[in-house]
N, C-alpha and C. Protein backbone atom coordinates (compact mmCIF):
# COMPACT_ATOMS: atom_id res chain seq x y z
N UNK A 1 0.82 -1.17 0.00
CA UNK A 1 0.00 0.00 0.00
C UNK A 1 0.87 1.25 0.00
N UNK A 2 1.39 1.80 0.83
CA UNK A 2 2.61 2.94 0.99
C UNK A 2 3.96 2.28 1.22
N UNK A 3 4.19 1.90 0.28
CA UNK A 3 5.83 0.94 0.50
C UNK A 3 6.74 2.47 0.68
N UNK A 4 7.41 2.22 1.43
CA UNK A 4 8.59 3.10 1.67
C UNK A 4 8.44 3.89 2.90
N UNK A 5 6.87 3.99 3.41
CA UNK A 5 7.10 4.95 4.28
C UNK A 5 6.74 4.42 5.89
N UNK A 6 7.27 4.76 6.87
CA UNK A 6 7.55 4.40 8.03
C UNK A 6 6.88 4.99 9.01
N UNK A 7 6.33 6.34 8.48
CA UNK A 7 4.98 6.77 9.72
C UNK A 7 5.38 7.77 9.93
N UNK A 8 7.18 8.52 9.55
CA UNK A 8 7.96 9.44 9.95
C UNK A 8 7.98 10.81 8.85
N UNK A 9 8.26 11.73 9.40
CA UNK A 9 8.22 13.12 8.28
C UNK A 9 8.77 12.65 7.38
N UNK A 10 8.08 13.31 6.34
CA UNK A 10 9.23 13.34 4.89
C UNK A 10 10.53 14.02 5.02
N UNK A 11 11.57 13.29 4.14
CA UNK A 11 12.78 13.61 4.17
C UNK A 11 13.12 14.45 3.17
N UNK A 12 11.95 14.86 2.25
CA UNK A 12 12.43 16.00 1.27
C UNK A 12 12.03 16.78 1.73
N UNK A 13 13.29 17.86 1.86
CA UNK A 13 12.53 19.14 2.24
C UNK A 13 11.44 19.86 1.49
N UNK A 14 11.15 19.77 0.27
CA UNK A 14 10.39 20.52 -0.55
C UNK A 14 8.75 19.39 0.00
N UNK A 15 8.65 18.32 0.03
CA UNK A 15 7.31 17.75 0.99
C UNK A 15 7.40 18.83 2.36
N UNK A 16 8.48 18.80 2.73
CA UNK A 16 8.38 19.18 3.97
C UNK A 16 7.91 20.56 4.12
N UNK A 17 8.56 21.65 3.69
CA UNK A 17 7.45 22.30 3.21
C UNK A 17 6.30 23.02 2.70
N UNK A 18 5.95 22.43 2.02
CA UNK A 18 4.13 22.05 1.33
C UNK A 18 3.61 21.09 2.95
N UNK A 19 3.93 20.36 3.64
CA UNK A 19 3.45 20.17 4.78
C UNK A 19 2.71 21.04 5.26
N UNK A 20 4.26 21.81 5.42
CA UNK A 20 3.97 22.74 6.65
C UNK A 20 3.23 24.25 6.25
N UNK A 21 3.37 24.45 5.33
CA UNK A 21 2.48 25.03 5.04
C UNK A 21 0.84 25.06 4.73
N UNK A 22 0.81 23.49 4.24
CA UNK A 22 -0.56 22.98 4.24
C UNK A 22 -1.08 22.88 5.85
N UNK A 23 -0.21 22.91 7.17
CA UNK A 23 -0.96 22.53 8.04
C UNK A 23 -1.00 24.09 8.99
N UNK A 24 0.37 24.76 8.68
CA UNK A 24 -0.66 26.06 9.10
C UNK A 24 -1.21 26.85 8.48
N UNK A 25 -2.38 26.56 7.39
CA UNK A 25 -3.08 26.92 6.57
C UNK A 25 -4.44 27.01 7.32
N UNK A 26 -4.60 25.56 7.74
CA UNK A 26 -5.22 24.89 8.72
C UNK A 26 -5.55 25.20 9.99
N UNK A 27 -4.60 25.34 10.45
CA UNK A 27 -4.00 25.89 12.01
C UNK A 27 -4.37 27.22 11.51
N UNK A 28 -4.57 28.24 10.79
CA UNK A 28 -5.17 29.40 11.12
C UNK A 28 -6.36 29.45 11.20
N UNK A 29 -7.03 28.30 10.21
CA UNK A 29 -8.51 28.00 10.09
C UNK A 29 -8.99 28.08 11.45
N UNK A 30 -9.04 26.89 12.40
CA UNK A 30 -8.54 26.60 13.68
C UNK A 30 -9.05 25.12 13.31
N UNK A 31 -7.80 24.35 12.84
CA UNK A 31 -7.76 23.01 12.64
C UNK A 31 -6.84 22.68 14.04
N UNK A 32 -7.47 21.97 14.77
CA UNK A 32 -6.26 21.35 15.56
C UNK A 32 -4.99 20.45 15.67
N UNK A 33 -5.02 19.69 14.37
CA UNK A 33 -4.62 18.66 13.70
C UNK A 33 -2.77 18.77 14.74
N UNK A 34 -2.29 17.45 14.75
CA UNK A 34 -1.09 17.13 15.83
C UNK A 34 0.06 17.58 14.54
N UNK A 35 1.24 18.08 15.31
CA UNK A 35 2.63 18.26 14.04
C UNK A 35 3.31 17.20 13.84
N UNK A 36 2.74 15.94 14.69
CA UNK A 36 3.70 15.04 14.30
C UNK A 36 3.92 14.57 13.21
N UNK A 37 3.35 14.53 12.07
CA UNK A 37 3.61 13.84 10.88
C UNK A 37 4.62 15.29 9.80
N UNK A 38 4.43 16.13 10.38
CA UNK A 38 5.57 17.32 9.95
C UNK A 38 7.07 17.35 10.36
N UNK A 39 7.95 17.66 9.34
CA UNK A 39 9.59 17.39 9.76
C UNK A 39 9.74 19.05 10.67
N UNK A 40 11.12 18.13 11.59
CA UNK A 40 11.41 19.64 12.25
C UNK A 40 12.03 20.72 11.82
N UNK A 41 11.34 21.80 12.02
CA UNK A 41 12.11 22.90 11.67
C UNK A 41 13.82 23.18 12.52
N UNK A 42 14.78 22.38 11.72
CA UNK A 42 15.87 22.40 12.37
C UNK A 42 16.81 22.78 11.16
N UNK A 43 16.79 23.66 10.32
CA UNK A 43 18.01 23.61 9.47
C UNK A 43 18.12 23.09 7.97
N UNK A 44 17.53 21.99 7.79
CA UNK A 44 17.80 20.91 6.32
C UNK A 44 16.71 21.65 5.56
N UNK A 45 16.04 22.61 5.61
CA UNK A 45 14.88 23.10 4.90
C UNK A 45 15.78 23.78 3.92
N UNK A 46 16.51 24.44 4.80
CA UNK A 46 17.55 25.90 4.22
C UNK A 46 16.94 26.90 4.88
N UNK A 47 18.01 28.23 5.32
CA UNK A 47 17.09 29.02 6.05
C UNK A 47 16.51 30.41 5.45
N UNK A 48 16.32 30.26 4.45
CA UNK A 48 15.15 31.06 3.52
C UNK A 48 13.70 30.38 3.64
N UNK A 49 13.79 29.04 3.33
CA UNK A 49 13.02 28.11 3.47
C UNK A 49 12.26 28.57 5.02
N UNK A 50 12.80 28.01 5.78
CA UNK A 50 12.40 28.28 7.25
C UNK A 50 12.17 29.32 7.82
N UNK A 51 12.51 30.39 7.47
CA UNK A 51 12.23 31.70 7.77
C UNK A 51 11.06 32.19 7.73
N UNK A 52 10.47 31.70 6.33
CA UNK A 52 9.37 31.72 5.64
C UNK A 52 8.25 31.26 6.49
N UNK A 53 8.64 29.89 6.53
CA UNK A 53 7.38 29.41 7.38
C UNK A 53 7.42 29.53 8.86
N UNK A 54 8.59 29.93 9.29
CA UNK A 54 8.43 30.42 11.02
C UNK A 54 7.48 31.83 10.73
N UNK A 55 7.76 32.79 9.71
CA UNK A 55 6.88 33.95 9.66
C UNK A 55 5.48 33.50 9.48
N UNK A 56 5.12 32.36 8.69
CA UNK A 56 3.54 32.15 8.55
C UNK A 56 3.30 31.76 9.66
N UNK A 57 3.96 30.85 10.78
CA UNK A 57 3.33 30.09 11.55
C UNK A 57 3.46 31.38 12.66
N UNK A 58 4.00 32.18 12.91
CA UNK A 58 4.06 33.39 14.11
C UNK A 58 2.69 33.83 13.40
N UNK A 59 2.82 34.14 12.64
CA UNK A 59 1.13 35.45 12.28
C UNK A 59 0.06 34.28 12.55
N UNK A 60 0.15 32.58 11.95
CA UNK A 60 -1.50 32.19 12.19
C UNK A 60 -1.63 32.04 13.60
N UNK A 61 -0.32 32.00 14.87
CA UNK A 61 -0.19 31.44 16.20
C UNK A 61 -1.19 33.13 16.60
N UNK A 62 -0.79 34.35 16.10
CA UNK A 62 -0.92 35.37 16.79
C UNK A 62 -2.24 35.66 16.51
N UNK A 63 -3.04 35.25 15.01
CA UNK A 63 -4.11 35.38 14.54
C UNK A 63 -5.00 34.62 15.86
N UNK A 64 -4.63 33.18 16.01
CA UNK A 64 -5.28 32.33 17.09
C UNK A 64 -5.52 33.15 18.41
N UNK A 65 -4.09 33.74 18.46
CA UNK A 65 -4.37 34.32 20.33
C UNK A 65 -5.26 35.41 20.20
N UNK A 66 -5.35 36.63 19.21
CA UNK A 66 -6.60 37.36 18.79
C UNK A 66 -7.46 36.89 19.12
N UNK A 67 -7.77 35.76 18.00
CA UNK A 67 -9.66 35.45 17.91
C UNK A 67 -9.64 34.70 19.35
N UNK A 68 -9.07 34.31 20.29
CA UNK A 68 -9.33 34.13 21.13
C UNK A 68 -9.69 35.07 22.52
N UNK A 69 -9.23 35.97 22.27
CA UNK A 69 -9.12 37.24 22.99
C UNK A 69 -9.95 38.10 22.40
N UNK A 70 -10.54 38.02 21.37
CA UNK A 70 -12.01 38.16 20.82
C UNK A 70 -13.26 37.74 21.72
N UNK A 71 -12.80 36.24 21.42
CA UNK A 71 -14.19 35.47 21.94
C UNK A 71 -14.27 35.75 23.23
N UNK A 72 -13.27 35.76 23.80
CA UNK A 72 -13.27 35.96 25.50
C UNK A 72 -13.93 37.30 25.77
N UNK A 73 -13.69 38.61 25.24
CA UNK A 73 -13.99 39.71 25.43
C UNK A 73 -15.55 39.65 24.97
N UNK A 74 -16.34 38.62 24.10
CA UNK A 74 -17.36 38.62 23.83
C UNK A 74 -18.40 38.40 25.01
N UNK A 75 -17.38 36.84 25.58
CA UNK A 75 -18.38 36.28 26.70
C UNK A 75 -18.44 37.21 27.73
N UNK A 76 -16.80 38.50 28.24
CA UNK A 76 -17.33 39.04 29.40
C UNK A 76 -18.61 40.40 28.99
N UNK A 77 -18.44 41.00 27.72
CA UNK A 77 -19.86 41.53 27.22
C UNK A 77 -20.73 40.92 27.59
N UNK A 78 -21.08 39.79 27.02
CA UNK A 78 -22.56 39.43 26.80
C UNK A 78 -22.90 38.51 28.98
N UNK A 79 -22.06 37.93 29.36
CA UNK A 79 -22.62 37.70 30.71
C UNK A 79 -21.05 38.25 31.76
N UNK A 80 -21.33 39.64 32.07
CA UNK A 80 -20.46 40.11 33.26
C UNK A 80 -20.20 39.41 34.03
N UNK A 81 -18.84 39.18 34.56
CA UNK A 81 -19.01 38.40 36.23
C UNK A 81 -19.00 39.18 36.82
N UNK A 82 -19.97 39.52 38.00
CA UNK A 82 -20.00 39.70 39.16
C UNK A 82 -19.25 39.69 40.41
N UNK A 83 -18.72 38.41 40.68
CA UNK A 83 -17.87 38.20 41.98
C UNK A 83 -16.56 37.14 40.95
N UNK A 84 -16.09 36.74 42.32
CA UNK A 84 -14.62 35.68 41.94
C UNK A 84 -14.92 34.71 41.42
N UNK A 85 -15.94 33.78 41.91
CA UNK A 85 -16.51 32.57 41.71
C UNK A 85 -16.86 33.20 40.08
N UNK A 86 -17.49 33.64 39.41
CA UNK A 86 -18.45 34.07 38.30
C UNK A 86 -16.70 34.33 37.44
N UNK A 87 -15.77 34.80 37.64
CA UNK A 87 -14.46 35.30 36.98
C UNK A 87 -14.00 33.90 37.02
N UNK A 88 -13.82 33.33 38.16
CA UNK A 88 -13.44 31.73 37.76
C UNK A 88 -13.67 30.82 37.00
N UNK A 89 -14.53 31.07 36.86
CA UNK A 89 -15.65 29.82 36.16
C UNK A 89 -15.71 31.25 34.59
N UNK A 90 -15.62 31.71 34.63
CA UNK A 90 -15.31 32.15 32.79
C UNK A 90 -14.42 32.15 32.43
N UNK A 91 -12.90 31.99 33.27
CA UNK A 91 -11.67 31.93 32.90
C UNK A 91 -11.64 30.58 32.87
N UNK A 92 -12.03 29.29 33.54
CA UNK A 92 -11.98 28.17 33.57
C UNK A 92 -13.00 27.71 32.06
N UNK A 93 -13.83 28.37 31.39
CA UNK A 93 -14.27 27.72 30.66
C UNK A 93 -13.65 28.62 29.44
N UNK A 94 -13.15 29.69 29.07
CA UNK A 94 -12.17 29.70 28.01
C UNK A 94 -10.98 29.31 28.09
N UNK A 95 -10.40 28.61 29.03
CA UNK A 95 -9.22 28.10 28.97
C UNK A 95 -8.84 27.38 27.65
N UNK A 96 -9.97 25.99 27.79
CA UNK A 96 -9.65 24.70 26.49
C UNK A 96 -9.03 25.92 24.97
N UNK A 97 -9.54 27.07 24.83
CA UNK A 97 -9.45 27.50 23.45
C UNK A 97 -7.60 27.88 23.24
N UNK A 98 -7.57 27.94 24.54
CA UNK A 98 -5.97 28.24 24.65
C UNK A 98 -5.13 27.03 24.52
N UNK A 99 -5.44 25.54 24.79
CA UNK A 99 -4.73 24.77 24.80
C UNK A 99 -4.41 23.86 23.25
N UNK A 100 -4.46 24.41 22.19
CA UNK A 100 -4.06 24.03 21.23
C UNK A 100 -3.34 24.76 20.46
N UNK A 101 -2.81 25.89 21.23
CA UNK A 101 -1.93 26.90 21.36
C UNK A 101 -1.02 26.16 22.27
N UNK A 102 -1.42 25.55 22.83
CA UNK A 102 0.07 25.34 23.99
C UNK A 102 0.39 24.19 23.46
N UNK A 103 -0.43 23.42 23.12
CA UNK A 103 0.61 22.12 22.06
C UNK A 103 1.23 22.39 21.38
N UNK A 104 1.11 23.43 20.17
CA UNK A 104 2.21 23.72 18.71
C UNK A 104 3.28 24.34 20.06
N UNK A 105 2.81 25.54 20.99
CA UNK A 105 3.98 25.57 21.16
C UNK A 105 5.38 25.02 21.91
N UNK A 106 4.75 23.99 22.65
CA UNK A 106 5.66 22.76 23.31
C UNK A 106 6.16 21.64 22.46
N UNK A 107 5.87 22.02 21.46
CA UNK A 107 6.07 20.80 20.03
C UNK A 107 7.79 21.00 19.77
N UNK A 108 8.13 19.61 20.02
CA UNK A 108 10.14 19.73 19.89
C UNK A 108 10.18 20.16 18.13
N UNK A 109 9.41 20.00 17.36
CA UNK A 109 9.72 20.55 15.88
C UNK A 109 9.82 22.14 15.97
N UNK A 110 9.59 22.69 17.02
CA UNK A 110 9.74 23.79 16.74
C UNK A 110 11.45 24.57 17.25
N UNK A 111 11.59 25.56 16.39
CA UNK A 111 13.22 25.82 17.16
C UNK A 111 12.45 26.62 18.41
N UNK A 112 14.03 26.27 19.41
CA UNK A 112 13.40 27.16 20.96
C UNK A 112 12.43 28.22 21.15
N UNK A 113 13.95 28.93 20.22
CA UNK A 113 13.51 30.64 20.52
C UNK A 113 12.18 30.68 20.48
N UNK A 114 11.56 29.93 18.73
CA UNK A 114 9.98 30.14 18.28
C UNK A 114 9.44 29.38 19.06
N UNK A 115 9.76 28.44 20.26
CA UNK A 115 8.49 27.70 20.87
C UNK A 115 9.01 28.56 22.47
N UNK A 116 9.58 29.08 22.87
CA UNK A 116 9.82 30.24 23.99
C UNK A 116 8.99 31.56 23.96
N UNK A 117 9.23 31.79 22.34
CA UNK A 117 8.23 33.18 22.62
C UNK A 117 6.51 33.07 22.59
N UNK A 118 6.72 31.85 22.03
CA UNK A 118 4.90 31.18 21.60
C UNK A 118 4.84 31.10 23.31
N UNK A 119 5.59 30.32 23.98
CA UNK A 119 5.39 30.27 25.47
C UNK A 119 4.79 31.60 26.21
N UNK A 120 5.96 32.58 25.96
CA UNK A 120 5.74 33.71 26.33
C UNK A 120 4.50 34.60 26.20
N UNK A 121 4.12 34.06 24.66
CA UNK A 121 2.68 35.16 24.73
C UNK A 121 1.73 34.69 25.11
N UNK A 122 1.63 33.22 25.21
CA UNK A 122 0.51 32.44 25.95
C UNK A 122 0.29 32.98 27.30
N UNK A 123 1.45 33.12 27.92
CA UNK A 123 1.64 33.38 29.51
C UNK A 123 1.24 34.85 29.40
N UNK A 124 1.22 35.59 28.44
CA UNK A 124 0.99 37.18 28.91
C UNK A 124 -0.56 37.42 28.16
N UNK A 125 -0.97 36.24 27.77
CA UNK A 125 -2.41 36.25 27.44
C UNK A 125 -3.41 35.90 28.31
N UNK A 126 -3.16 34.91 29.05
CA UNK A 126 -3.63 34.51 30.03
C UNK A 126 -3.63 35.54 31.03
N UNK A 127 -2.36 36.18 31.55
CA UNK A 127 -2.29 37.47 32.76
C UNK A 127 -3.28 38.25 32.15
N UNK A 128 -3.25 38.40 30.77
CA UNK A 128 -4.31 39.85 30.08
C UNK A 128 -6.09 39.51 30.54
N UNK A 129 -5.38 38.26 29.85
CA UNK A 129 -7.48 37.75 30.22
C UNK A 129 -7.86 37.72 31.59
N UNK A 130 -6.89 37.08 32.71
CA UNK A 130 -7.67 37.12 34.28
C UNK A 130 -7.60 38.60 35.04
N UNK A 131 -6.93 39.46 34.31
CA UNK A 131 -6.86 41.23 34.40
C UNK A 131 -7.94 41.84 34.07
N UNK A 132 -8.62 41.20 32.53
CA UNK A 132 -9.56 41.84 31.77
C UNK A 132 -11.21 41.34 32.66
N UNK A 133 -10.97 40.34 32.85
CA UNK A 133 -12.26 39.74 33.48
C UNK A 133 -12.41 40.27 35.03
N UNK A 134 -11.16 40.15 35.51
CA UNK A 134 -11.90 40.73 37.39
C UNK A 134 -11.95 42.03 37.03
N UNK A 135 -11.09 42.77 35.97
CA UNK A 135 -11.46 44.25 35.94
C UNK A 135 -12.92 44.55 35.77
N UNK A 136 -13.36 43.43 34.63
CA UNK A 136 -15.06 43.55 34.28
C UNK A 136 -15.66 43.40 35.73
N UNK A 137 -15.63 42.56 36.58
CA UNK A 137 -16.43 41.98 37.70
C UNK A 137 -16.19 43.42 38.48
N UNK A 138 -15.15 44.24 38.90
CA UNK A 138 -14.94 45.26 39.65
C UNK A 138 -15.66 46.14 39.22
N UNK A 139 -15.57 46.27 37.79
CA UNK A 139 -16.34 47.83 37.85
C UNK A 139 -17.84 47.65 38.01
N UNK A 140 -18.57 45.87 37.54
CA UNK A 140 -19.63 45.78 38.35
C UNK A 140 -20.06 46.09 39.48
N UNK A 141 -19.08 45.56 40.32
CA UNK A 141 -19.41 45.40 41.66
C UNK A 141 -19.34 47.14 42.50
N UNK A 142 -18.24 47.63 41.47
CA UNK A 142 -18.01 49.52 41.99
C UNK A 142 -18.18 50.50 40.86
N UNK A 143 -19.46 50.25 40.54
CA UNK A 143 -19.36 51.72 39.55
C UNK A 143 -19.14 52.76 40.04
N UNK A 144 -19.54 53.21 41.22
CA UNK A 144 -18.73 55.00 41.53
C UNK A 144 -17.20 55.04 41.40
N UNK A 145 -16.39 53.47 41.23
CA UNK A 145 -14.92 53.77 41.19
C UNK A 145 -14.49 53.62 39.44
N UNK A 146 -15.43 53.57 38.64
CA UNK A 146 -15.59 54.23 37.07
C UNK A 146 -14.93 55.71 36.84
N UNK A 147 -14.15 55.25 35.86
CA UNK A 147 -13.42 56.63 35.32
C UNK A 147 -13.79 57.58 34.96
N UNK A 148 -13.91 58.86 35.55
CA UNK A 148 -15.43 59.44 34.58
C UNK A 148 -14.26 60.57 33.88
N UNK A 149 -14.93 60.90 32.67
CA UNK A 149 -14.23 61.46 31.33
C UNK A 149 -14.94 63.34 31.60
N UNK A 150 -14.10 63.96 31.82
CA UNK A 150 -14.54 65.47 31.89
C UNK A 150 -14.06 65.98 31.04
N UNK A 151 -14.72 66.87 30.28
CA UNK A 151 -14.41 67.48 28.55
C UNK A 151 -14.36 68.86 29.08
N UNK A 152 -13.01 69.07 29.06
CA UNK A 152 -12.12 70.33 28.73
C UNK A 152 -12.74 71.15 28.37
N UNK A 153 -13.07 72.34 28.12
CA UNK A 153 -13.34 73.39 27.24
C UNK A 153 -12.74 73.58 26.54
N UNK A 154 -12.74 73.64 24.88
CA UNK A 154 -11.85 73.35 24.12
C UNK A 154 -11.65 74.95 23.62
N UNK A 155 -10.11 75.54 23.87
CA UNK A 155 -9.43 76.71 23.81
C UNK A 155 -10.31 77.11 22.12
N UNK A 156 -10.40 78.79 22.11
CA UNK A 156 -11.17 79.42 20.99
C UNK A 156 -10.16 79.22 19.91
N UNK A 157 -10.69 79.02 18.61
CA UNK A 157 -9.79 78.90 17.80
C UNK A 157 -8.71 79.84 17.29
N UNK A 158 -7.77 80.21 16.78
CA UNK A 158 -6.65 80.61 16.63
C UNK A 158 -7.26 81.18 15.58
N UNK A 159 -7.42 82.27 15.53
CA UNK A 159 -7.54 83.06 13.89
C UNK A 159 -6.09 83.04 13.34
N UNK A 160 -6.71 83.20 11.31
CA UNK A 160 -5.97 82.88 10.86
C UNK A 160 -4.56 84.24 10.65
N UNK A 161 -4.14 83.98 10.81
CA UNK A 161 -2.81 85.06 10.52
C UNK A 161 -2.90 85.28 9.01
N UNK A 162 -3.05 86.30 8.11
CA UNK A 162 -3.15 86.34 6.84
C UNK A 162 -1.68 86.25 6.13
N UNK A 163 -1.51 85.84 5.14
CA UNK A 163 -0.03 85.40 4.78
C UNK A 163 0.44 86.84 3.82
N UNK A 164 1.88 87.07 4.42
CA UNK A 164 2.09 88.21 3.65
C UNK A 164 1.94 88.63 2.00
N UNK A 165 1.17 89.26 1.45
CA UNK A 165 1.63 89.70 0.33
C UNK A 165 2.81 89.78 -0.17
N UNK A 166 3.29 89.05 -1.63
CA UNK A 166 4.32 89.56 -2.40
C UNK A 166 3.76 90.63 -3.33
N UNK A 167 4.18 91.62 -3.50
CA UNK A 167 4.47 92.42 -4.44
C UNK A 167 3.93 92.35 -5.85
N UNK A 168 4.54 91.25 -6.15
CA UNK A 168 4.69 90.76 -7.65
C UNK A 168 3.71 89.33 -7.76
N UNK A 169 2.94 89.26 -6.68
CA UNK A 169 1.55 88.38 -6.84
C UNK A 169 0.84 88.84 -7.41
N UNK A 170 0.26 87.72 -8.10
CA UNK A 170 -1.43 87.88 -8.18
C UNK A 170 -2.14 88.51 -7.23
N UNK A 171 -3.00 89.82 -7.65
CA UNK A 171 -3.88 90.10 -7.06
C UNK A 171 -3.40 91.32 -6.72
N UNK A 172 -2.00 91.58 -6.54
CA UNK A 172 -1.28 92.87 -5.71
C UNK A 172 -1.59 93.86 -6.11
N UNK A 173 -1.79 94.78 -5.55
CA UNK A 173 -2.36 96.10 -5.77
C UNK A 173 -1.60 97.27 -6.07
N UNK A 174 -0.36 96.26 -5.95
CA UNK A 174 1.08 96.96 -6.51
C UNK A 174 1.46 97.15 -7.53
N UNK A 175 1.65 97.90 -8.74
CA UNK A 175 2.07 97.11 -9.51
C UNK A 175 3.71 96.67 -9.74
N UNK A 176 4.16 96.15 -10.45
CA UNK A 176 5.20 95.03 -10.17
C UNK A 176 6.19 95.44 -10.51
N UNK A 177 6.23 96.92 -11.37
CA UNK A 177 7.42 97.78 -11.37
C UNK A 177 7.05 99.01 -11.30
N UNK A 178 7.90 99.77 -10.00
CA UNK A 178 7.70 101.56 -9.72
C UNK A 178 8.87 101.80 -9.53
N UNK A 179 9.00 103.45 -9.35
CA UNK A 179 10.19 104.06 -9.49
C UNK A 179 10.96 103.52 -7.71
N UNK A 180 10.68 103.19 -7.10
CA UNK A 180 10.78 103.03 -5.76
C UNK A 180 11.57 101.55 -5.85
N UNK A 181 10.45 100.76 -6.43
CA UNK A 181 11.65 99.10 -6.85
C UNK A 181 12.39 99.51 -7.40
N UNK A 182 12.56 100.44 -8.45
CA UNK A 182 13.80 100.36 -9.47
C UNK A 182 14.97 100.81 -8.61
N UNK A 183 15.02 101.82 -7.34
CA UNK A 183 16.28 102.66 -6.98
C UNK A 183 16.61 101.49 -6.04
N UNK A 184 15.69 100.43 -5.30
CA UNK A 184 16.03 99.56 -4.51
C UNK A 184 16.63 98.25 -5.36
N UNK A 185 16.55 98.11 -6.44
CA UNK A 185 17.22 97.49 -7.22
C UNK A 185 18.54 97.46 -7.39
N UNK A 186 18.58 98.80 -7.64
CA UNK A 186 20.33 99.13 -8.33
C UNK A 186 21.27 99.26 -7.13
């Protein structure tokens, strides 16, 4: 049936990839699909090659943490929490959307740096979201401690300064040669 192949990434880099590009094509969709059947990004691509697709796979990883930080900002719109318990339990139920984000980025195919900083923004997404949600529950719970916006009186406008006349413009009431230019001439 598939004589030759062993279950393991392809060894051409040019499969490899059209892989990988076919799967974060996917992965922006929000396919969850596993990297294991993808070769590692370690070098044998060439690093034009790899560059390439570390740039696609950073924008669909960052596209993901968006629409997730979308949806989250939807649910604290549409049902506020109230207290801790109510912030718990909405941070506990958008969690799962985050964890297929944390697989690509614990995935050994990836080089460090790119599975360190994928780490990194996970971790400062998460601080954003349990910030964004008790902030929602607080200003429930304290609207008199709401920011209130006081509008300035906005300074009278600046009349316009009229721009000096030349002489020898259009319009001048001068005309463009008198005995007065001529002696300041010479």
């Amino acid at each position: 049936m598939n004589a030759g192949r062993t279950g393991r990434a392809s060894t051409d880099p040019r499969n490899g990839y059209a892989n990988w590009v076919a799967w974060i094509d996917g992965f922006r969709r929000g396919d969850d699909g596993g990297l294991e059947s993808l070769p590692p990004i370690d070098g044998r691509m060439g690093t034009y090659v790899e560059a390439r697709l570390l740039e696609r796979l950073s924008a669909a990883f960052s596209e993901r943490v968006r629409a997730w930080q979308t949806s989250l900002g939807h649910r604290i719109v549409a049902t506020p929490p109230t207290d801790e318990a109510q912030v718990a339990l909405l941070l506990r139920d958008a969690a799962p959307g985050l964890e297929p984000l944390a697989r690509v980025a614990a995935s050994p195919r990836l080089p460090r740096p790119m599975a360190a900083a994928m780490h990194e923004l996970l971790a400062h997404t998460r601080a954003g979201a349990r910030d964004a949600v008790r902030e929602s529950a607080r200003r429930l719970r304290e609207p008199e401690l709401q920011p209130e916006l006081h509008r300035a009186p906005r300074p009278a406008a600046t009349p316009l300064v009229p721009a000096p006349r030349d002489p020898g413009a259009l319009g001048s009431v001068r005309p463009a040669t008198s005995p007065l230019s001529e002696r300041v001439r010479r």
